[in-house]
C-alpha atoms as a PDB file:
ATOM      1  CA  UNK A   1      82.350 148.307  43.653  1.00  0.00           C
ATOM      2  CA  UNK A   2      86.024 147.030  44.318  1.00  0.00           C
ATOM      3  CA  UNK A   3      87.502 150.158  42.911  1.00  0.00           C
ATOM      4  CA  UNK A   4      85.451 152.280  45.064  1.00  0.00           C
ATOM      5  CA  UNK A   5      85.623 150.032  48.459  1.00  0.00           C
ATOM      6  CA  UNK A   6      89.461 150.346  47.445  1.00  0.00           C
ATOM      7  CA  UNK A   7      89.794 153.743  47.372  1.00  0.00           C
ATOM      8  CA  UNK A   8      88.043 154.032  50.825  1.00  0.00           C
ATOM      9  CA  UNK A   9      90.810 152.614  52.245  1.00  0.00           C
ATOM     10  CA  UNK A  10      94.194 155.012  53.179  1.00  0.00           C
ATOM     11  CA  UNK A  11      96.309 153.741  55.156  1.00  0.00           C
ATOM     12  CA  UNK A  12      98.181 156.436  56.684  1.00  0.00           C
ATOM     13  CA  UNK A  13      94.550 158.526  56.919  1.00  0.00           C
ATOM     14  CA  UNK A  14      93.406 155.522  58.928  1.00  0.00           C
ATOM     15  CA  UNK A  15      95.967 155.275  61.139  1.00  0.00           C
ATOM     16  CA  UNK A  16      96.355 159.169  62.356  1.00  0.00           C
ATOM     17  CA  UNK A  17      93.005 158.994  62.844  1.00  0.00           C
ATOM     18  CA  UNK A  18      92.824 156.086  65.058  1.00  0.00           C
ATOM     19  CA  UNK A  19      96.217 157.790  66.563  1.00  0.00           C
ATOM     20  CA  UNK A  20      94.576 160.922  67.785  1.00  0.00           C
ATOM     21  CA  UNK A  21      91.493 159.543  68.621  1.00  0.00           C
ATOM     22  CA  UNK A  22      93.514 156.630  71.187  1.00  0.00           C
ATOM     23  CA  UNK A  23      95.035 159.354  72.960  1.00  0.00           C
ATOM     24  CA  UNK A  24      91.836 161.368  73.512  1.00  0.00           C
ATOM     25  CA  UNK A  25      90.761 158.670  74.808  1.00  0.00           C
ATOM     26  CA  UNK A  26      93.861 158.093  76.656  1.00  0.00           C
ATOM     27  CA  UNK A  27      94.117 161.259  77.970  1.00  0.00           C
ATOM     28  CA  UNK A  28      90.163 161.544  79.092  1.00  0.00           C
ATOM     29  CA  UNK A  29      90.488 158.141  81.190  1.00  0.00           C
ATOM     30  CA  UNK A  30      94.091 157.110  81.926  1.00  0.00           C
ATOM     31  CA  UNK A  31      96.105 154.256  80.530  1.00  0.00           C
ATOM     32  CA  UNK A  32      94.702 151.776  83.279  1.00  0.00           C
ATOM     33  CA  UNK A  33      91.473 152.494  82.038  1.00  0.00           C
ATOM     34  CA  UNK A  34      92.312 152.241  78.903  1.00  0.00           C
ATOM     35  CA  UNK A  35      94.048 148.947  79.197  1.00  0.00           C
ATOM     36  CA  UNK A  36      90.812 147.366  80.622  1.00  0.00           C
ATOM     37  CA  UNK A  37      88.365 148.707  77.802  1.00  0.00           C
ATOM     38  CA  UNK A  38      90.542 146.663  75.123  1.00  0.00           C
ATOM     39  CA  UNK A  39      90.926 143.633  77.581  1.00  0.00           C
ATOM     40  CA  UNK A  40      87.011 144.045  77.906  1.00  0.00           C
ATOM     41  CA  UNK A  41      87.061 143.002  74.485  1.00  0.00           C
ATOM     42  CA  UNK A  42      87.633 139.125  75.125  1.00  0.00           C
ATOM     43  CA  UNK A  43      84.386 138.476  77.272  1.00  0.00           C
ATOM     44  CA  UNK A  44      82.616 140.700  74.807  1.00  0.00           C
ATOM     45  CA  UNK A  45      81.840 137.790  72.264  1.00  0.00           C
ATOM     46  CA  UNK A  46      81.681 134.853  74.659  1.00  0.00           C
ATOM     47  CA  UNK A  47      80.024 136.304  77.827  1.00  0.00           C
ATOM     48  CA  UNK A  48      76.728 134.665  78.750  1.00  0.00           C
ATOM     49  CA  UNK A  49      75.117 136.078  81.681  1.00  0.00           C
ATOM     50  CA  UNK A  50      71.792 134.112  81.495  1.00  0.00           C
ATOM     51  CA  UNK A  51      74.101 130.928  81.517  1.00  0.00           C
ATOM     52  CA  UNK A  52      76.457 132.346  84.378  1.00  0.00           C
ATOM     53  CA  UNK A  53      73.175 132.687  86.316  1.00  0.00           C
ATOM     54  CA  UNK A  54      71.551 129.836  86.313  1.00  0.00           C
ATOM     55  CA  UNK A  55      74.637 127.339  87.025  1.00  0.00           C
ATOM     56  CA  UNK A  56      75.065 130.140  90.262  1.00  0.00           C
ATOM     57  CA  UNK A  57      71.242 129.550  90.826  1.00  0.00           C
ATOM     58  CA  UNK A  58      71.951 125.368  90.508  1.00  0.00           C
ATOM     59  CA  UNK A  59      75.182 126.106  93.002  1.00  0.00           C
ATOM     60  CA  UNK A  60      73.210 127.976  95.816  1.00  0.00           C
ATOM     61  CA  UNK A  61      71.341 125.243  95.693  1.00  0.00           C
ATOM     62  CA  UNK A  62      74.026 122.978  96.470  1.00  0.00           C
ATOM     63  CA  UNK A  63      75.283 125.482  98.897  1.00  0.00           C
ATOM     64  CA  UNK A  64      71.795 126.024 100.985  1.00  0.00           C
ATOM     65  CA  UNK A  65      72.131 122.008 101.610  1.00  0.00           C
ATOM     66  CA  UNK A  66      75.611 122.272 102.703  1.00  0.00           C
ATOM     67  CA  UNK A  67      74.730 125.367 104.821  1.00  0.00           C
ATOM     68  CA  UNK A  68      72.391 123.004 106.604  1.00  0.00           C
ATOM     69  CA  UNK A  69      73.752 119.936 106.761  1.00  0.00           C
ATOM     70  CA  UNK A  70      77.668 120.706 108.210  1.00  0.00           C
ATOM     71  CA  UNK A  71      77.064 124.486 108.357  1.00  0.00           C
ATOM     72  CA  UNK A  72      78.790 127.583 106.737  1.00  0.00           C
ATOM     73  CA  UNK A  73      82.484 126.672 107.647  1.00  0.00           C
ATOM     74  CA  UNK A  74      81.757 123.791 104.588  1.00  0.00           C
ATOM     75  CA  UNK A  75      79.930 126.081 102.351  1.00  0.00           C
ATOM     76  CA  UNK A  76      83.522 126.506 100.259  1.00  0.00           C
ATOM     77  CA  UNK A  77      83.218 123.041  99.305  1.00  0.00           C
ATOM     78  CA  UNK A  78      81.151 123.404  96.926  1.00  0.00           C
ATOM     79  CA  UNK A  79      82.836 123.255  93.343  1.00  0.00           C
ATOM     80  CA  UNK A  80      81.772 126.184  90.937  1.00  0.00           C
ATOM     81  CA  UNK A  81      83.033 126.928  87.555  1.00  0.00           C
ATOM     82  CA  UNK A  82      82.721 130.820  88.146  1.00  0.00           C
ATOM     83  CA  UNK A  83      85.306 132.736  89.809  1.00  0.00           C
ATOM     84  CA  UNK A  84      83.233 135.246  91.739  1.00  0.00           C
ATOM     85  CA  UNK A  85      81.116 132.476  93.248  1.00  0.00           C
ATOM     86  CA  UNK A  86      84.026 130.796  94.449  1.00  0.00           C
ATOM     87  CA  UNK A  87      85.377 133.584  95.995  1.00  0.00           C
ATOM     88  CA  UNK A  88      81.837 134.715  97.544  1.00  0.00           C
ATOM     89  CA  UNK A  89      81.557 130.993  99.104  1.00  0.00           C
ATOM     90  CA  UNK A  90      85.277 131.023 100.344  1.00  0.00           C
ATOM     91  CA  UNK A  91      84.014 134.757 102.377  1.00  0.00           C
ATOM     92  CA  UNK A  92      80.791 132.933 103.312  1.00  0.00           C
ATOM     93  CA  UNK A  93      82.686 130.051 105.104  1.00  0.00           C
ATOM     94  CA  UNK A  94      84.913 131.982 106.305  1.00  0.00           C
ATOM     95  CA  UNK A  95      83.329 135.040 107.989  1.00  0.00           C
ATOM     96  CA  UNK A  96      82.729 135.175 112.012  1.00  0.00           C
ATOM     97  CA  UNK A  97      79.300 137.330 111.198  1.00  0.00           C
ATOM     98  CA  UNK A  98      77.306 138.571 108.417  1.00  0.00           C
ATOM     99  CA  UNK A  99      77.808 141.843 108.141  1.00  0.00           C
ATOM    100  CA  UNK A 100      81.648 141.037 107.400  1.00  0.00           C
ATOM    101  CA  UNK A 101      80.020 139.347 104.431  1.00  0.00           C
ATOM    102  CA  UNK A 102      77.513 142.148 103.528  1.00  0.00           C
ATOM    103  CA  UNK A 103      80.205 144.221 103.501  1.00  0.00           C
ATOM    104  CA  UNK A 104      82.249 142.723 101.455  1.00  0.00           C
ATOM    105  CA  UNK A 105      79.831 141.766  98.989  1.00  0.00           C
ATOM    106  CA  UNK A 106      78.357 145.252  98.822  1.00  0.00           C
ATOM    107  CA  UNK A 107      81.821 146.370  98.659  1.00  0.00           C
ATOM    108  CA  UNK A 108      82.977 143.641  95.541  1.00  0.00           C
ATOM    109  CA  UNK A 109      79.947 144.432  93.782  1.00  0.00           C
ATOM    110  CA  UNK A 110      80.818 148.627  93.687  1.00  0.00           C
ATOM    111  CA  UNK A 111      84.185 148.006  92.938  1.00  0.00           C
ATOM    112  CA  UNK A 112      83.156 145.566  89.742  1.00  0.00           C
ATOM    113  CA  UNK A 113      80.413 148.575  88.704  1.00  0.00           C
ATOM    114  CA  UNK A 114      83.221 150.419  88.717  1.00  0.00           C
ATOM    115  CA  UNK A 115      85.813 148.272  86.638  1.00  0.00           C
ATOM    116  CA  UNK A 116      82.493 147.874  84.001  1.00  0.00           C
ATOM    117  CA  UNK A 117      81.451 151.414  84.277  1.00  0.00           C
ATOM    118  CA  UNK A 118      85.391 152.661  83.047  1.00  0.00           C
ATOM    119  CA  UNK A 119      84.906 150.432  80.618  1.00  0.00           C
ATOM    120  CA  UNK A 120      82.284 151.579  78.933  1.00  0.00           C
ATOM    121  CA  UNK A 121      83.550 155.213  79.493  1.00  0.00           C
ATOM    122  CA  UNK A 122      86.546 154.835  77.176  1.00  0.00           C
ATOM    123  CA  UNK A 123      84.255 153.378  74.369  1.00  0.00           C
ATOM    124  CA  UNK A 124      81.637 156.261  74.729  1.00  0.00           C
ATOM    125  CA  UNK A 125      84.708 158.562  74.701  1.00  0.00           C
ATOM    126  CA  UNK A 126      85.943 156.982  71.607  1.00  0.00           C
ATOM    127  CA  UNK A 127      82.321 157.518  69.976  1.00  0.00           C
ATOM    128  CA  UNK A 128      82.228 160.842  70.818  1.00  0.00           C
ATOM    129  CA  UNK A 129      85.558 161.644  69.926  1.00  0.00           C
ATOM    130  CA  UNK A 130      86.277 159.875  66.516  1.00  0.00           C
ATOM    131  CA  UNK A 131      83.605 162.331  64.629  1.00  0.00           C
ATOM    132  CA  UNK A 132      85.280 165.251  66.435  1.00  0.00           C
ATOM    133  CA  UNK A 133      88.327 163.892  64.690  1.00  0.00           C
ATOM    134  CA  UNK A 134      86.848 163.207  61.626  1.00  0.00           C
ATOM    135  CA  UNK A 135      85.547 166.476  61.154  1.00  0.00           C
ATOM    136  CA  UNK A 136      88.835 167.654  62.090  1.00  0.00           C
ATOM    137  CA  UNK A 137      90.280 166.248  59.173  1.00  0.00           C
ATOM    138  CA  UNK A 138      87.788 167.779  56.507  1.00  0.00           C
ATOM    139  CA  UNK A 139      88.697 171.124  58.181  1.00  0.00           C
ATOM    140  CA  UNK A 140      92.349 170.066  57.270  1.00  0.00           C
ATOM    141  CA  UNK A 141      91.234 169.044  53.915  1.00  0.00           C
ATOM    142  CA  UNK A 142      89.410 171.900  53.075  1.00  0.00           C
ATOM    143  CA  UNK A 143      92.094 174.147  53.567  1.00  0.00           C
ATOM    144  CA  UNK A 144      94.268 172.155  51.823  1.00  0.00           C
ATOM    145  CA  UNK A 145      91.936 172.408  48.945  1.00  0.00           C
ATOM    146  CA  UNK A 146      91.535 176.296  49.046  1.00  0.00           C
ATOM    147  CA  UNK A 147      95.464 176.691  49.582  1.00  0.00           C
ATOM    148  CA  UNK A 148      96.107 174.843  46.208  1.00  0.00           C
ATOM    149  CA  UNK A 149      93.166 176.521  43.893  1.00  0.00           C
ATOM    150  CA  UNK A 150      95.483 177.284  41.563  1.00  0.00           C
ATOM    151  CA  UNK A 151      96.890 173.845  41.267  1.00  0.00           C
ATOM    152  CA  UNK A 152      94.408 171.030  40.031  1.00  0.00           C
ATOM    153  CA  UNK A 153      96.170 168.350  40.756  1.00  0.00           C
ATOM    154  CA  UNK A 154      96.493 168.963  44.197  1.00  0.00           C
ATOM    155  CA  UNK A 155      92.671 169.185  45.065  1.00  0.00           C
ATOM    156  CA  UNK A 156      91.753 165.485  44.560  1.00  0.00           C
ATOM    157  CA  UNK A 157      94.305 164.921  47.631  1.00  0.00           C
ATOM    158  CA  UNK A 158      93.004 167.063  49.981  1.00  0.00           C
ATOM    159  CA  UNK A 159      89.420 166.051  48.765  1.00  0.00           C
ATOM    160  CA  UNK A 160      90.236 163.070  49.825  1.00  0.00           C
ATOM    161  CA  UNK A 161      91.381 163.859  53.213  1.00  0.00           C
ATOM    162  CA  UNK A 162      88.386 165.979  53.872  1.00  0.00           C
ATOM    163  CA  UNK A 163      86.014 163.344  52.724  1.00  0.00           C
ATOM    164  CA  UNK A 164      87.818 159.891  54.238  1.00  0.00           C
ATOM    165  CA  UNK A 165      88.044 161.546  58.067  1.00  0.00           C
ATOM    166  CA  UNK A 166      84.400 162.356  58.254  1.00  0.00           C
ATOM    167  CA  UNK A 167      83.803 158.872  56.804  1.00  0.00           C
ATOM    168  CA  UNK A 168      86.566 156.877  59.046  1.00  0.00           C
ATOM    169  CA  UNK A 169      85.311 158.756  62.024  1.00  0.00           C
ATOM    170  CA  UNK A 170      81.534 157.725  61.192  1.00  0.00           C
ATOM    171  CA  UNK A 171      82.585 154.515  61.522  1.00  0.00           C
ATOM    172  CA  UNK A 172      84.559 154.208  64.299  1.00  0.00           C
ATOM    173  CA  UNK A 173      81.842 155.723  66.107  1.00  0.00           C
ATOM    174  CA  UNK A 174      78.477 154.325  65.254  1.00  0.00           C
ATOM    175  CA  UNK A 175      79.896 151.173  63.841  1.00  0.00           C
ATOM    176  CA  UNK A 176      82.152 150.151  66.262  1.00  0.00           C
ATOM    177  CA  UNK A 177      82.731 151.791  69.596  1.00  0.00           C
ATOM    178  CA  UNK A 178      78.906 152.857  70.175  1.00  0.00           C
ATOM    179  CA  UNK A 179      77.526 149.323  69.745  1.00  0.00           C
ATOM    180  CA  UNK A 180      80.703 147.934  71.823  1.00  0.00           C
ATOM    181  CA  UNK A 181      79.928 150.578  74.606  1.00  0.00           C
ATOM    182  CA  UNK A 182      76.100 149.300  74.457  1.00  0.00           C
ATOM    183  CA  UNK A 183      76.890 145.632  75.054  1.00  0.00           C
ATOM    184  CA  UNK A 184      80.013 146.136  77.443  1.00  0.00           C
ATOM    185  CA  UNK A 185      76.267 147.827  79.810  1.00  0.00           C
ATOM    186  CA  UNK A 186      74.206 145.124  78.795  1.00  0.00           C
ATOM    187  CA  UNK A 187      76.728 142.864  79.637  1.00  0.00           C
ATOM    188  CA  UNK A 188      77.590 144.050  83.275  1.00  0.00           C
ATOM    189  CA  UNK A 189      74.101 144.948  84.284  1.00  0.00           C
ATOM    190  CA  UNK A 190      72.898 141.317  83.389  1.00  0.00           C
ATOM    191  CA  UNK A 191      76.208 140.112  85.587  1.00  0.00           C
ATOM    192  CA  UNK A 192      75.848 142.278  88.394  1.00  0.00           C
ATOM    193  CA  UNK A 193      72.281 141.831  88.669  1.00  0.00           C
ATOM    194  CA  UNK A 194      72.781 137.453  88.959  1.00  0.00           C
ATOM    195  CA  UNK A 195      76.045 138.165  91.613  1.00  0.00           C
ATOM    196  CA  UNK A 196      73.302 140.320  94.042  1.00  0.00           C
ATOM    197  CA  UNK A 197      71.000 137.915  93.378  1.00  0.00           C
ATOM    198  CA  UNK A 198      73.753 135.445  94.949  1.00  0.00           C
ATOM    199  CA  UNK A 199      75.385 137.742  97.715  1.00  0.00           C
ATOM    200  CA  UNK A 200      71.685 137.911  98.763  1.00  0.00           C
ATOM    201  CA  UNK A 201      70.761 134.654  99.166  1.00  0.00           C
ATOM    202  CA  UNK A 202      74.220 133.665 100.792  1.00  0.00           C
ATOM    203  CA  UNK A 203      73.352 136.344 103.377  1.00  0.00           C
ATOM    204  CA  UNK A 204      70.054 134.981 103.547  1.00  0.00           C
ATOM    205  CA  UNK A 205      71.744 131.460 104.962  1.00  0.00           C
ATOM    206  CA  UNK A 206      74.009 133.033 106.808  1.00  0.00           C
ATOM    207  CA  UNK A 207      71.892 134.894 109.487  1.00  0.00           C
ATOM    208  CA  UNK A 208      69.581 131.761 109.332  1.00  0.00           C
ATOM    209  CA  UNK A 209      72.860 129.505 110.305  1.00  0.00           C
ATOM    210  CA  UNK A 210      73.845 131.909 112.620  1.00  0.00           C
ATOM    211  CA  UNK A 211      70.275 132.925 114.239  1.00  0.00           C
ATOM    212  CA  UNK A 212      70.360 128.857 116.304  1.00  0.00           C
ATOM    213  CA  UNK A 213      74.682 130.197 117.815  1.00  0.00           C
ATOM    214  CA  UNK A 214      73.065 133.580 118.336  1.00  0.00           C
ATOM    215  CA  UNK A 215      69.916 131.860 120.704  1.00  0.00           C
ATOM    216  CA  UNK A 216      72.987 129.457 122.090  1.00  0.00           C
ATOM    217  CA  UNK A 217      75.515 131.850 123.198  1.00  0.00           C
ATOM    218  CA  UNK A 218      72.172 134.077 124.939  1.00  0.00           C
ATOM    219  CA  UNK A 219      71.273 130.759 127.126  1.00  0.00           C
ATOM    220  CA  UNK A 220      74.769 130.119 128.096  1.00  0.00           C
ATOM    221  CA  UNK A 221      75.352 133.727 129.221  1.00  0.00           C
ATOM    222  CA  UNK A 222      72.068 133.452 131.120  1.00  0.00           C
END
């Protein structure tokens, strides 16, 4: 079993392929792109929408109160552990109406679709492209393999070739950049769906908070 796992394994075979197949994929979505599929990587493993959303759930919460209490300019106060949070209270304090905060919300959450959605692009283009490549290289092989028919020793060679692309390119795509593509979606749906849920509610307070001015400033002008 060692013998044979070993002779799966070429170096340079490996490497071309993952060569050509990085700048298909390079080429298809841009280095930018590219750049953010392999950073994507890092919140792959440790992401945890379910827990991201309910400690946003907990800080609304906590927000709502403050909302009543001293009244959006104070909502920023409010200490949360997740970035986008912090930045949606800091707009929420800080805008003179709501639709400057529906707009930027609506507005963040498209342009993080976005940054997911490119994401997941360059993996789906590496799935798609590393059989292309793979078969590729058995074309290579073959030919190598009817070139030298009168050679023996040169068949087992291109054999190889032909045999180790199709396989490397196999598992590139259904063993690694398919299921990565897969949870890269789960993963943003789950975390856009929780930041709506948020933009909505801090919307919500806002036009309540701002309904009482709203009635105010109408009496004074009468």
């Amino acid at each position: 079993m060692i013998g044979i796992m070993a002779h799966l394994f070429d170096p340079l075979t490996l490497l071309a392929m993952v060569a050509g197949i990085g700048l298909v994929a390079l080429f298809q979505n841009g280095a930018r792109a590219l750049a953010r599929a392999f950073a994507a990587l890092v919140p792959l493993l440790r992401a945890d929408p379910a827990k991201d959303r309910d400690a946003a759930r907990a800080a609304m919460l906590k927000i709502d109160q403050v909302a009543q209490l001293r009244g959006l300019a104070c909502t920023d106060r409010v200490k949360t552990a997740n970035p986008y949070l912090t930045e949606a209270a800091r707009k929420l304090a800080n805008c003179e109406k709501t639709e400057q905060f529906e707009l930027w919300a609506a507005q963040s959450l498209a342009d993080r679709a976005q940054r997911h959605g490119s994401a997941c692009k360059v993996w789906l283009s590496i799935a798609d492209a590393a059989p292309a490549l793979g078969m590729a290289g058995t074309i290579i092989g073959l030919v190598g393999m009817f070139a030298a028919m009168d050679d023996p020793a040169a068949l087992g060679p291109s054999m190889a070739l032909a045999l180790l692309t199709t396989f490397y390119g196999v598992v590139i795509a259904n063993v690694i950049a398919a299921p990565v593509a897969t949870r890269l979606a789960d993963l943003s749906e789950r975390e856009l769906a929780w930041q709506k849920e948020v933009t909505d509610r801090m919307a919500a307070i806002a036009r309540r908070e701002n309904v009482p001015m709203r009635r105010a400033s109408i009496r004074e002008v009468a």
